[in-house]
N, C-alpha and C. Protein backbone atom coordinates (compact mmCIF):
# COMPACT_ATOMS: atom_id res chain seq x y z
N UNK A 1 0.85 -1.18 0.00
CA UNK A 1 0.00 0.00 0.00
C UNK A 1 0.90 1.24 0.00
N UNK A 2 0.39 2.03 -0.70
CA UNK A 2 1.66 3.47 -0.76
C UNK A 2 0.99 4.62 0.16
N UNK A 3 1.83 4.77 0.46
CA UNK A 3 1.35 6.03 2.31
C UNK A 3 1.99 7.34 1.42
N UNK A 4 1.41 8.44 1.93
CA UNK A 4 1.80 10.11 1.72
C UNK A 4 2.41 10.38 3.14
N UNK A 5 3.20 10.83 3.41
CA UNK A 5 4.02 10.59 4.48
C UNK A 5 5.57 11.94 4.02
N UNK A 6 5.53 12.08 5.56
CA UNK A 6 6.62 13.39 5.15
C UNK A 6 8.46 12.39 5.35
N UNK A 7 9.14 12.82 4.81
CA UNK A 7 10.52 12.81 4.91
C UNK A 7 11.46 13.53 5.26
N UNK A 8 12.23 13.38 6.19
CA UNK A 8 13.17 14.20 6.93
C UNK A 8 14.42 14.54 6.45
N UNK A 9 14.30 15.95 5.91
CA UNK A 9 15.43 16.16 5.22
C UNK A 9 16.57 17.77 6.68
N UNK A 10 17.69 18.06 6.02
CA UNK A 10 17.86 19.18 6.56
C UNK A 10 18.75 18.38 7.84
N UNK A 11 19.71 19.74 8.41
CA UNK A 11 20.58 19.17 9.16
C UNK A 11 20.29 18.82 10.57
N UNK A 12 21.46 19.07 11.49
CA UNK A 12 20.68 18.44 13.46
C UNK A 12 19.98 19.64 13.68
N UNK A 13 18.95 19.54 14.10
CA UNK A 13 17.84 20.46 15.18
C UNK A 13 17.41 21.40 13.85
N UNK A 14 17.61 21.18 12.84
CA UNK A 14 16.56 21.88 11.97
C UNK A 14 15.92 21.01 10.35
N UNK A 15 15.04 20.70 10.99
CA UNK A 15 14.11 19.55 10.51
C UNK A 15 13.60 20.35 9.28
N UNK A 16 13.51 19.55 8.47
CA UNK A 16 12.49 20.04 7.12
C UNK A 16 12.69 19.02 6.23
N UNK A 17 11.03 19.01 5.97
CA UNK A 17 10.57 17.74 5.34
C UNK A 17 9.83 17.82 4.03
N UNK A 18 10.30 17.02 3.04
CA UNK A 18 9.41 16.38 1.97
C UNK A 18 8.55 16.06 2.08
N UNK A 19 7.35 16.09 1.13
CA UNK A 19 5.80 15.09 1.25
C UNK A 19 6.17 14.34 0.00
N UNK A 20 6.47 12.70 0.33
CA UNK A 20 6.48 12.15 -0.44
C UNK A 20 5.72 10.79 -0.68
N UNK A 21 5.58 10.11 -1.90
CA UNK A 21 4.78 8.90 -1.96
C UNK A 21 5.69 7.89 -1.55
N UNK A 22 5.72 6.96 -0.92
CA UNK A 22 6.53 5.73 -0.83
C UNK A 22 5.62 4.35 -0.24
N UNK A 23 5.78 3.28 -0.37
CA UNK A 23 5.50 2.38 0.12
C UNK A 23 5.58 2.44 1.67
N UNK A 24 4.33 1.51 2.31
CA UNK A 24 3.96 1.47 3.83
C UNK A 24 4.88 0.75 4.62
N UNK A 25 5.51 -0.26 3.80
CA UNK A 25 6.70 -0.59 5.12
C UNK A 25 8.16 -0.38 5.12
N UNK A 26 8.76 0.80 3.49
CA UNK A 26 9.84 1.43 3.95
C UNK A 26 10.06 2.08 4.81
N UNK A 27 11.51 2.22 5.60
CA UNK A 27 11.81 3.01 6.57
C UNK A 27 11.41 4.56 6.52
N UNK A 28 11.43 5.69 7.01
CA UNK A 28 11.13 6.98 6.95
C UNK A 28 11.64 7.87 6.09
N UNK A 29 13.21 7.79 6.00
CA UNK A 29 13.71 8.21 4.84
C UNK A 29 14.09 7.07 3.83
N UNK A 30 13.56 6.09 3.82
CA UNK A 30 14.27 4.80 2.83
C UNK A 30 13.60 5.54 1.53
N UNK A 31 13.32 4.32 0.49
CA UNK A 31 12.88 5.01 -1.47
C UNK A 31 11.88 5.17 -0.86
N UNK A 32 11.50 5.83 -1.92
CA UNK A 32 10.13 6.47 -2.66
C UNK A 32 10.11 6.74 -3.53
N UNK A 33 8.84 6.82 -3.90
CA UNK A 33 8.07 7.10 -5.26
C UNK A 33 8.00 8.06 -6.07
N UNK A 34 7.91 9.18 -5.28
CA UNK A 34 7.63 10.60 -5.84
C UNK A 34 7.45 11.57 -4.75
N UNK A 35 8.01 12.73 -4.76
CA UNK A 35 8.11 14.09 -3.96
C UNK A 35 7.01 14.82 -4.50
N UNK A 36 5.98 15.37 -3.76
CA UNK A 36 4.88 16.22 -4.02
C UNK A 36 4.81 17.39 -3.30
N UNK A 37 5.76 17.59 -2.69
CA UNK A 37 5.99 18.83 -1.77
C UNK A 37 6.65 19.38 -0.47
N UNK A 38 7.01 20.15 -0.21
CA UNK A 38 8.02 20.20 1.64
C UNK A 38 7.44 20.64 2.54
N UNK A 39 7.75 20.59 3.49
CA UNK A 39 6.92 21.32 4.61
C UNK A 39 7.94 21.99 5.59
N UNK A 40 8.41 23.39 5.73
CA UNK A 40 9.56 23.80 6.88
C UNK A 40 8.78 24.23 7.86
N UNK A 41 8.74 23.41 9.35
CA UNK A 41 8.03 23.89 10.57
C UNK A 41 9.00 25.14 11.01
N UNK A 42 9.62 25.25 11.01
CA UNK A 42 10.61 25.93 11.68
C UNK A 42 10.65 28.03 10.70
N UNK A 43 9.75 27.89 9.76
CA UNK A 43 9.66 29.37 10.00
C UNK A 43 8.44 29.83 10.45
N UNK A 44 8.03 31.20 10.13
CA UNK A 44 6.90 31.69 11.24
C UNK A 44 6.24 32.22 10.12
N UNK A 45 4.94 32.03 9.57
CA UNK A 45 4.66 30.87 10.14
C UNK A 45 5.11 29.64 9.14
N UNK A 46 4.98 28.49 9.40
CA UNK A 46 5.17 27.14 8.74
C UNK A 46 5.04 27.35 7.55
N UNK A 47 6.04 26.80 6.59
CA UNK A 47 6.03 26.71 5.22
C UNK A 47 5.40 25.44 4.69
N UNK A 48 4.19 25.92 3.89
CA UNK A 48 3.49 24.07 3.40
C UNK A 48 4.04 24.58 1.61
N UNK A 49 4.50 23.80 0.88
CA UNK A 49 3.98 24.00 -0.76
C UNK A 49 3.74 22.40 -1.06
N UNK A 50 2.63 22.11 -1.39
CA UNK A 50 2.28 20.84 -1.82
C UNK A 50 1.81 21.29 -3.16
N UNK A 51 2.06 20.36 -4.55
CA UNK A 51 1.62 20.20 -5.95
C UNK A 51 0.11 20.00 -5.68
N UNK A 52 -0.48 20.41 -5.49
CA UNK A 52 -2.23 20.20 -6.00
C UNK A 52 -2.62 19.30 -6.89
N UNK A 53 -2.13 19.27 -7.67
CA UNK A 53 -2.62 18.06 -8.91
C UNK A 53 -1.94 16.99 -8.84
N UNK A 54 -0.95 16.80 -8.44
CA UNK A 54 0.59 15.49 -7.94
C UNK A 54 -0.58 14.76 -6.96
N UNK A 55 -1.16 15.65 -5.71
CA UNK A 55 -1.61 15.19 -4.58
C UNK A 55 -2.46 14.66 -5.07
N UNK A 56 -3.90 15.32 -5.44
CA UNK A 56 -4.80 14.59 -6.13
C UNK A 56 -4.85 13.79 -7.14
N UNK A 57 -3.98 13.40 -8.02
CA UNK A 57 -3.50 11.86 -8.31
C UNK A 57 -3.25 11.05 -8.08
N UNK A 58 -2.57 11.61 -7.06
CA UNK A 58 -1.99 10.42 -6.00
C UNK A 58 -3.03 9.58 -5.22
N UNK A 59 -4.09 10.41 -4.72
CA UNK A 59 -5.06 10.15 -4.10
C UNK A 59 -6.59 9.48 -4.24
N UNK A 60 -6.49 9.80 -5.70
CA UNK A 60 -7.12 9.08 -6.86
C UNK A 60 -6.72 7.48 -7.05
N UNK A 61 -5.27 7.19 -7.17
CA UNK A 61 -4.68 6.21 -7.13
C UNK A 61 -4.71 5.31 -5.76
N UNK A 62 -5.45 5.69 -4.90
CA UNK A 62 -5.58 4.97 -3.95
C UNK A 62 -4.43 5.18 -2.94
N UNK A 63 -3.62 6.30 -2.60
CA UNK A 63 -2.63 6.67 -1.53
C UNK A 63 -2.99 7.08 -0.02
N UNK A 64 -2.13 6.51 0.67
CA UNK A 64 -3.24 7.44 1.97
C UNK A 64 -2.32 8.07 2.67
N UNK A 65 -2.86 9.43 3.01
CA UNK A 65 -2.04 10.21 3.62
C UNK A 65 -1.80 9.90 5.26
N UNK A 66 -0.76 10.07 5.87
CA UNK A 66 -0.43 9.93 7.06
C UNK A 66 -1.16 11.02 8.18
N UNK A 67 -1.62 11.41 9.49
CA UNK A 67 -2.45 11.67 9.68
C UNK A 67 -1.74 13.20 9.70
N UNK A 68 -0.41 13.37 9.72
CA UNK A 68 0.13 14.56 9.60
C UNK A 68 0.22 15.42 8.49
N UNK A 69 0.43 14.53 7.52
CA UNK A 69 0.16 14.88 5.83
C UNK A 69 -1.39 15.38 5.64
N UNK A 70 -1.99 14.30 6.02
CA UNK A 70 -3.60 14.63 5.67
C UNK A 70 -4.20 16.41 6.33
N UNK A 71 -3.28 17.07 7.92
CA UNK A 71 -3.74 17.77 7.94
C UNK A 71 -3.07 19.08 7.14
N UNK A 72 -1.81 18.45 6.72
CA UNK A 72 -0.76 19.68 5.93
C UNK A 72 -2.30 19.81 4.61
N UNK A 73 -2.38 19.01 4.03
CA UNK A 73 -3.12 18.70 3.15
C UNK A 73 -4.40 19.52 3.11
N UNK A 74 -5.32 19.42 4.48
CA UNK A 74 -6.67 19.90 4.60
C UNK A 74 -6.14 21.42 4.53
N UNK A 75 -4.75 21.97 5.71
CA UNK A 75 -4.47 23.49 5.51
C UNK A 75 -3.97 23.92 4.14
N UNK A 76 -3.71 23.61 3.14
CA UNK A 76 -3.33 23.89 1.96
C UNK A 76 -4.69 23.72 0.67
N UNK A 77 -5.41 23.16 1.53
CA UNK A 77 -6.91 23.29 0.41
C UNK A 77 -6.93 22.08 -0.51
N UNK A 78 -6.01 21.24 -0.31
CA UNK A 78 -6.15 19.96 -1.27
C UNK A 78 -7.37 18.65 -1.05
N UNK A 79 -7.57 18.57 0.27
CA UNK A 79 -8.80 18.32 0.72
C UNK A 79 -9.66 18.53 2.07
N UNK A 80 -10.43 18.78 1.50
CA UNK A 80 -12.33 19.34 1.96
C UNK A 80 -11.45 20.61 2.94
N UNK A 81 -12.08 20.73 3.93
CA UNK A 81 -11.60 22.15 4.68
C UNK A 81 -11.04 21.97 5.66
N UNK A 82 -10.06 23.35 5.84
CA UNK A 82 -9.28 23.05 7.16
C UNK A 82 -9.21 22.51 8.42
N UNK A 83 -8.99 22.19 9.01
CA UNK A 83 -9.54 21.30 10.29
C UNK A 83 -9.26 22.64 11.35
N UNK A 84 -10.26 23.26 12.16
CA UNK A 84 -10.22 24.15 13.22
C UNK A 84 -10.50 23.64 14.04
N UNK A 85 -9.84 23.43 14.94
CA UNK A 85 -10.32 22.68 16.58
C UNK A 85 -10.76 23.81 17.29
N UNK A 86 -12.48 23.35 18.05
CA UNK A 86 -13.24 24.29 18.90
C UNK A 86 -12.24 24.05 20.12
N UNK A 87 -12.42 25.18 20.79
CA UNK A 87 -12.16 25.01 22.29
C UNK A 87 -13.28 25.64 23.58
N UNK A 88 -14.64 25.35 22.80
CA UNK A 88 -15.57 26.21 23.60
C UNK A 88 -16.14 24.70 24.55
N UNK A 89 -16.53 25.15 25.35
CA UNK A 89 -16.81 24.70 26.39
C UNK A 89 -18.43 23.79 26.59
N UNK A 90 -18.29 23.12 26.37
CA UNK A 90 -19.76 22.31 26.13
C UNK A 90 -21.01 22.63 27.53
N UNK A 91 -22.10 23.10 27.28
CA UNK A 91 -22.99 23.06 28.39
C UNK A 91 -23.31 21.67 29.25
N UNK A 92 -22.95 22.26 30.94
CA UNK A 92 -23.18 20.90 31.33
C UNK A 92 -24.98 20.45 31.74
N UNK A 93 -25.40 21.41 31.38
CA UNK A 93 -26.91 21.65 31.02
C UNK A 93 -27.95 21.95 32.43
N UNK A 94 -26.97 22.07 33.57
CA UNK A 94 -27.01 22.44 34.89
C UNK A 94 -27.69 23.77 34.67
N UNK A 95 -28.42 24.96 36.14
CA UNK A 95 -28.69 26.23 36.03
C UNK A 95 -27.19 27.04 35.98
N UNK A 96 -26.45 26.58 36.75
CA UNK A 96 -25.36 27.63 37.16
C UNK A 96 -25.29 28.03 38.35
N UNK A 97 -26.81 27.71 39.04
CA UNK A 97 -26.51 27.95 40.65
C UNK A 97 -25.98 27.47 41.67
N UNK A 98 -25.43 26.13 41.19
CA UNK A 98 -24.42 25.70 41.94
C UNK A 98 -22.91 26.35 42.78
């Protein structure tokens, strides 16, 4: 099965990574398939450039993105919409006069 999965490129303590296609039980940086884009955490803010049409081929083809890829992915618009995590506070459906 071929995973979308990032690759660790770049020297000690400054990480920056490829989005690439490779098979599910090569190592992290072992082969791959094809480079579809990098990701540098390390500027402000985060650098994503992913191919848009590479991705959605890929994905077409039956690839699955890793759950870190998938959200580089949702923030770059390649699929459905960004993921915003609520942080509001759910009613505990109590008065409050406690």
């Amino acid at each position: 099965m071929l995973r979308m999965r990032l690759r660790r490129v770049g020297a000690k303590k400054q990480p920056r990574y490829r989005v690439v296609i490779a098979e599910a039980r090569t190592p992290r940086d072992g082969a791959f398939v094809a480079t579809i884009g990098y990701y540098d955490p390390l500027t402000e803010p985060a650098t994503v450039n992913i191919d848009r049409d590479k991705a959605l081929g890929w994905l077409a083809k039956g690839a699955q993105p890793s759950d870190t890829v998938e959200r580089l992915l949702r923030g770059a618009g390649v699929m459905g919409q960004p993921v915003v995590k609520s942080t509001s506070v759910e009613e505990s459906g109590g008065t409050g006069d406690e």
